[in-house]
Every structure is written in C-alpha cells, then in structure tokens.
C-alpha atoms as a PDB file:
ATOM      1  CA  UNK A   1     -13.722 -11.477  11.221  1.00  0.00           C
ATOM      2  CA  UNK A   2     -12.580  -8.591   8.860  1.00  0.00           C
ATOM      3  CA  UNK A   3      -9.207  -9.424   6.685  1.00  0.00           C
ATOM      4  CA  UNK A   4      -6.885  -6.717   5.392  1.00  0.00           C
ATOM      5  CA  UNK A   5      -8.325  -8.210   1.852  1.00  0.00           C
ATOM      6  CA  UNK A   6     -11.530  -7.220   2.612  1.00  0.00           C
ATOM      7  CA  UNK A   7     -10.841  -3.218   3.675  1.00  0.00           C
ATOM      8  CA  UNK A   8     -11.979  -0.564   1.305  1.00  0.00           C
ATOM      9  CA  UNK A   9      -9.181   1.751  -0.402  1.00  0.00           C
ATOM     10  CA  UNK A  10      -8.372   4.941   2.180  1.00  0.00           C
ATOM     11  CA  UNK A  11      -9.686   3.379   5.251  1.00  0.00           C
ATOM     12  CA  UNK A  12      -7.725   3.206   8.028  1.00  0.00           C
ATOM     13  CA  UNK A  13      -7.449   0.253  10.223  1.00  0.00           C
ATOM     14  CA  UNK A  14      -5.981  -1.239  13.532  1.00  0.00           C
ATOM     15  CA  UNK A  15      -4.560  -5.142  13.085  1.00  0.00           C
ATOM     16  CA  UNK A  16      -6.099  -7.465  15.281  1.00  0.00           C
ATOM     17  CA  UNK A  17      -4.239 -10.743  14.700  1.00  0.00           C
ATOM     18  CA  UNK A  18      -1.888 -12.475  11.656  1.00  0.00           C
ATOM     19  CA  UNK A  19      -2.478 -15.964  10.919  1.00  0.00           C
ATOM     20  CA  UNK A  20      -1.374 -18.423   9.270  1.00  0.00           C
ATOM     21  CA  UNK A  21       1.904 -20.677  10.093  1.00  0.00           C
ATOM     22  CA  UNK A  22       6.098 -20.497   9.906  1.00  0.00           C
ATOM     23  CA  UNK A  23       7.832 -19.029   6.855  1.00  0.00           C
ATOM     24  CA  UNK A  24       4.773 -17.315   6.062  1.00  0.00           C
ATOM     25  CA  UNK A  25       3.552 -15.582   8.886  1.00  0.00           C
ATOM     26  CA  UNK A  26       7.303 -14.421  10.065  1.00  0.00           C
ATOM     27  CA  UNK A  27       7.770 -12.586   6.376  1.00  0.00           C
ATOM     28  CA  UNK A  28       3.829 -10.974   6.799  1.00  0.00           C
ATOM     29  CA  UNK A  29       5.413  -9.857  10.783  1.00  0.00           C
ATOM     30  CA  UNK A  30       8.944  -8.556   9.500  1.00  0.00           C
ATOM     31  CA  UNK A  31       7.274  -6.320   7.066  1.00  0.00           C
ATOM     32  CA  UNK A  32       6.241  -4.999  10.049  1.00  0.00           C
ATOM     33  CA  UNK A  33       2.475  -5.880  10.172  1.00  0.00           C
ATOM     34  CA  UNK A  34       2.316  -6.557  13.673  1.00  0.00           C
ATOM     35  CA  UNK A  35      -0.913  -6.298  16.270  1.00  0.00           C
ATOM     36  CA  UNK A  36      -2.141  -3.050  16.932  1.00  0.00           C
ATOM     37  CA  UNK A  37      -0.346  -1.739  14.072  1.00  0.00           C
ATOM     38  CA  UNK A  38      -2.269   1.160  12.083  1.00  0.00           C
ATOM     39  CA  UNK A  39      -2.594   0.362   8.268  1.00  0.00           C
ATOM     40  CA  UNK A  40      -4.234   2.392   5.302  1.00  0.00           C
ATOM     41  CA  UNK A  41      -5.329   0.787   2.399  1.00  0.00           C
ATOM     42  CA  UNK A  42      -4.225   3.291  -0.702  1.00  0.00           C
ATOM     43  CA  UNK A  43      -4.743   1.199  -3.780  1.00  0.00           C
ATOM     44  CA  UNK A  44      -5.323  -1.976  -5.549  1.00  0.00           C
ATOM     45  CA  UNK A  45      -4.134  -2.885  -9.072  1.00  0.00           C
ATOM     46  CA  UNK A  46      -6.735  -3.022 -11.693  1.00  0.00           C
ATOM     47  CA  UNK A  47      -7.128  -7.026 -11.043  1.00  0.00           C
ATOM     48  CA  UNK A  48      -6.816  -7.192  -7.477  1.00  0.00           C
ATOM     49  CA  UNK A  49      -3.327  -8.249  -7.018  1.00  0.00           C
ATOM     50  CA  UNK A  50      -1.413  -6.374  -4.764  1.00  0.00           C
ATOM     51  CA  UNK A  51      -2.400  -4.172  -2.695  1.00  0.00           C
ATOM     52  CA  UNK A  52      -0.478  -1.245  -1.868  1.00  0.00           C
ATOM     53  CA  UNK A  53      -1.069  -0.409   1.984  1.00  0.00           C
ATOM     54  CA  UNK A  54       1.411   2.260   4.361  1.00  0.00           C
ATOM     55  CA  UNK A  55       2.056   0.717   7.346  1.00  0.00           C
ATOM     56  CA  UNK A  56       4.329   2.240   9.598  1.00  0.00           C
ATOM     57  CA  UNK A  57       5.048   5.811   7.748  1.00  0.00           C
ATOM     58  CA  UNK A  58       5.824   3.566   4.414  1.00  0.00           C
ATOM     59  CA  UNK A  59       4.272   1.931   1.308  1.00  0.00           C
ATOM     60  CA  UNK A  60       3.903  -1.629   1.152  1.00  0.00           C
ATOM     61  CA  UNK A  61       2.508  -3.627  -1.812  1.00  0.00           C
ATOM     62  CA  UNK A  62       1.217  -7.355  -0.356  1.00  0.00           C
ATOM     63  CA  UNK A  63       0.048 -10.395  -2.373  1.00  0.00           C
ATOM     64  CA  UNK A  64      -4.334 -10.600  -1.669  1.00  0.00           C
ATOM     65  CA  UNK A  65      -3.459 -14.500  -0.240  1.00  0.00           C
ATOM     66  CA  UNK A  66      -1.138 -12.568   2.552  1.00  0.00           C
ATOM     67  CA  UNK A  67      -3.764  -9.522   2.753  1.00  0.00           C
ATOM     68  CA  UNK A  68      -6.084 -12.518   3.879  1.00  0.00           C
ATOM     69  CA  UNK A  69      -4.187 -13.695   6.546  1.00  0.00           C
ATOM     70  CA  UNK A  70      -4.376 -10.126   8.165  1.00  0.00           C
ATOM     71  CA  UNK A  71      -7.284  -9.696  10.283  1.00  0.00           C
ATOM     72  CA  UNK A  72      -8.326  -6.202  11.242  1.00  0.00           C
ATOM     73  CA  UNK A  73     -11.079  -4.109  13.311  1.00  0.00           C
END
C-alpha cells in the first residue's frame, strides 16, 4: 500500500481508498479527495508539514497525518 505521504513531488496519482473513521475521514472526502480522483503532489514545506497537492483543478495544502490516510496507485 502506497499513501499520498509517501508520493514524490510532481507525480501524478489516482486515489485508491481513504481511511480512517468519522469526523476525519468526511473532512479528507469534502476536500474532495475522493476514489479515483487524480492528485499531483507540487510541494512540501521545508519540514514536511503540509503538503501542497491540486486535486480537482485546485491547490490544496493537507496535514502529513491526513496525507497518510490517503492511499494511492
């Protein structure tokens, strides 16, 4: 299993499945990282924390705990 966390800056890739439970996982799915969704990693800040993906034709910056509970192919 490959996590949003773990994706390399300007590669491109297709979400397989969110986990995690309640609050948590409904705020990750209204930001509108959904399965089969296309996301691009385009930066991190210098110690890791956020990461600034677009997703959906805008920029998104997401905690690396949330980026875990992304998995992607």
């Amino acid at each position: 299993m490959t996590t949003l966390r773990e994706t390399a800056i300007g590669e491109t890739v297709k979400i397989v499945k969110v986990h995690g439970e309640g609050a948590v996982r409904r705020r990750i799915m209204d930001m509108g990282i959904t399965r089969g969704t296309e996301i691009t990693v385009r930066k991190v800040a210098p110690l890791g924390d956020p990461i600034e993906v677009t997703v959906r034709g805008y920029e998104l910056s997401i905690r690396k705990a949330d980026a875990e509970m992304v998995e992607v192919s």
